[in-house]
C-alpha atoms as a PDB file:
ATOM      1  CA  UNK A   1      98.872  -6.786  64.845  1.00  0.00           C
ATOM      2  CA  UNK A   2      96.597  -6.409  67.636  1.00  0.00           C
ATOM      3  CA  UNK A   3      97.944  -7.602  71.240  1.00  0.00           C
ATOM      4  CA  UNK A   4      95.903  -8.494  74.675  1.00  0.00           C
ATOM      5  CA  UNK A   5      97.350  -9.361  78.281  1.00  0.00           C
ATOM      6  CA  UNK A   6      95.876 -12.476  79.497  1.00  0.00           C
ATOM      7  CA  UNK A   7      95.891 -14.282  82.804  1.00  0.00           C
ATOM      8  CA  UNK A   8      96.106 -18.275  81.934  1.00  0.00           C
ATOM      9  CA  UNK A   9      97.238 -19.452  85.622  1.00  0.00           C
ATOM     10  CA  UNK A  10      94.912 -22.543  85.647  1.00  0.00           C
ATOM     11  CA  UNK A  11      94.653 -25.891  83.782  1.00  0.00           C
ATOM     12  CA  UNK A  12      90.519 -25.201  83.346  1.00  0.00           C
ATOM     13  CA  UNK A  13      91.290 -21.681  81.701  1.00  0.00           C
ATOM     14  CA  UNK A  14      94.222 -22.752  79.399  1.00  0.00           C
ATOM     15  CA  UNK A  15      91.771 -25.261  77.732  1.00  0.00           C
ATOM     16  CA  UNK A  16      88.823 -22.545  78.119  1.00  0.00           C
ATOM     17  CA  UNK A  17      90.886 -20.502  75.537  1.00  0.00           C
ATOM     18  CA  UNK A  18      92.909 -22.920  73.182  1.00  0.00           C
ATOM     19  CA  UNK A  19      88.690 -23.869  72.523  1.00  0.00           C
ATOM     20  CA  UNK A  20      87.438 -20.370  71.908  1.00  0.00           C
ATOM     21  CA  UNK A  21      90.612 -19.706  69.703  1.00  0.00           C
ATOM     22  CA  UNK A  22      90.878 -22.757  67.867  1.00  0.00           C
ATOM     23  CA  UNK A  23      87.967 -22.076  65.678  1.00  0.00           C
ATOM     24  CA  UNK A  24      89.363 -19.423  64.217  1.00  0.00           C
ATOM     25  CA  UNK A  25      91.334 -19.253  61.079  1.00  0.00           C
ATOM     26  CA  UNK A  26      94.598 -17.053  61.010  1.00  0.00           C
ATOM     27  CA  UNK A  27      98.351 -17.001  63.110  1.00  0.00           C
ATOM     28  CA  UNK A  28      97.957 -16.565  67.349  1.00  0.00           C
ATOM     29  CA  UNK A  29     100.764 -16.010  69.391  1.00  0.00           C
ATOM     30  CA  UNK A  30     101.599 -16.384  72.989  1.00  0.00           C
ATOM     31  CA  UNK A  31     104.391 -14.441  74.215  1.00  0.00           C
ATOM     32  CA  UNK A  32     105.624 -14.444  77.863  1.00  0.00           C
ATOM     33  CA  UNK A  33     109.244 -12.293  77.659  1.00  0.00           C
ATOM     34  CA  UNK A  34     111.016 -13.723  75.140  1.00  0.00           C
ATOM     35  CA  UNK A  35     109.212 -16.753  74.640  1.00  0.00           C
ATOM     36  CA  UNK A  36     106.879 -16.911  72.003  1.00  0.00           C
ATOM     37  CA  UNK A  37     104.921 -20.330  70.693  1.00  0.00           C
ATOM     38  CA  UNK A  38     101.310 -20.903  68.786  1.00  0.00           C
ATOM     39  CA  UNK A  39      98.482 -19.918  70.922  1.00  0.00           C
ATOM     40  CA  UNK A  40      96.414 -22.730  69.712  1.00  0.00           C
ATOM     41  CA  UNK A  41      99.428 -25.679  70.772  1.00  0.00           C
ATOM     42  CA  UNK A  42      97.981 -26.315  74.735  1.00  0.00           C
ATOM     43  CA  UNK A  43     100.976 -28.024  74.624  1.00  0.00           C
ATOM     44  CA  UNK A  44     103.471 -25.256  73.782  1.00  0.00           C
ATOM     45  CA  UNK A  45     100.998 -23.301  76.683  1.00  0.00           C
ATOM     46  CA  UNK A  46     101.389 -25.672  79.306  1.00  0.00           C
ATOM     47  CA  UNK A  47     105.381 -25.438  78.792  1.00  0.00           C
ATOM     48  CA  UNK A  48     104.932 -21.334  79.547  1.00  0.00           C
ATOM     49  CA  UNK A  49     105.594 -19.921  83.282  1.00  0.00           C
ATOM     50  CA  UNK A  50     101.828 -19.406  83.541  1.00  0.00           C
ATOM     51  CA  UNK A  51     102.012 -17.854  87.024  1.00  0.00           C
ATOM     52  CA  UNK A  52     102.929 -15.011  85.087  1.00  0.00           C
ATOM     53  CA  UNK A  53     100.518 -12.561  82.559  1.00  0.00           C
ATOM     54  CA  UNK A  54     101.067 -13.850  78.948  1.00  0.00           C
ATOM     55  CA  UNK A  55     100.897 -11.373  76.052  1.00  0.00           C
ATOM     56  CA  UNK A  56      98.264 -12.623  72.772  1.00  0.00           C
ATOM     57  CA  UNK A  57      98.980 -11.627  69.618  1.00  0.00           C
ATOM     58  CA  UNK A  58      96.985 -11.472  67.118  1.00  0.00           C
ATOM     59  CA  UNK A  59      99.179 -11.710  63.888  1.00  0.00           C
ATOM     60  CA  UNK A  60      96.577 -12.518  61.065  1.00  0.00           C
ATOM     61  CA  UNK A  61      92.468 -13.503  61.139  1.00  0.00           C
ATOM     62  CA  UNK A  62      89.824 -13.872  58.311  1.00  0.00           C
ATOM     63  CA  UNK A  63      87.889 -13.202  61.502  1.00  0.00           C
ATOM     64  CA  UNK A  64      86.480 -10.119  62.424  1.00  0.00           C
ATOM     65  CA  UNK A  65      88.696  -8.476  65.765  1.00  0.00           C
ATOM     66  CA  UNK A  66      84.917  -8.476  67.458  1.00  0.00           C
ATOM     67  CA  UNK A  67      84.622 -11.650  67.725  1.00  0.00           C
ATOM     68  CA  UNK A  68      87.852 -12.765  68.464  1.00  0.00           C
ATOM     69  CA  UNK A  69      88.206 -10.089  71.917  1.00  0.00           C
ATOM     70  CA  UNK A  70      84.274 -11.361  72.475  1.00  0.00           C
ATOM     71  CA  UNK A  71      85.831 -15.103  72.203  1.00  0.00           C
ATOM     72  CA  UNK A  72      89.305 -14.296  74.504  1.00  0.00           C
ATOM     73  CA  UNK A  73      87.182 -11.628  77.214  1.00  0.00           C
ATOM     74  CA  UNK A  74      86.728 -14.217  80.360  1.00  0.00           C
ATOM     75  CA  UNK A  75      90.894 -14.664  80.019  1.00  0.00           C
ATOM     76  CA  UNK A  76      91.921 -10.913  79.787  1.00  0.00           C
ATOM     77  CA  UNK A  77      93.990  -9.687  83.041  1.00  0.00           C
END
């Protein structure tokens, strides 16, 4: 499991990264203490305290880790 802080704190970057992780195959978290939901829901996003850093997880990808830190970059804190 690979794990990234990321700074969601507006509506425009919330859907910015549910579409550059949605094409991906494999399992995404979100995890802000703990509260953890599916990192391609923008619903389950949207119901996070996004004022605060959310953690990424990366639990399982047929992806290569490249191209999924290329795809997440502009939303790292």
């Amino acid at each position: 499991m690979k794990s990234y802080v990321l700074d969601l704190n507006s509506i425009d970057r919330v859907k910015g990264f549910v579409a550059a992780i949605e094409g991906f195959d494999g399992y995404f978290d979100l995890a802000s203490g703990r509260y953890v939901i599916d990192a391609k829901s923008i619903m389950g996003i949207f119901s996070m305290d996004l004022s605060k850093k959310v953690e990424f997880r990366v639990l399982e990808t047929n992806a290569k880790i490249a191209e999924v830190e290329a795809a997440i970059a502009p939303y790292l804190a």
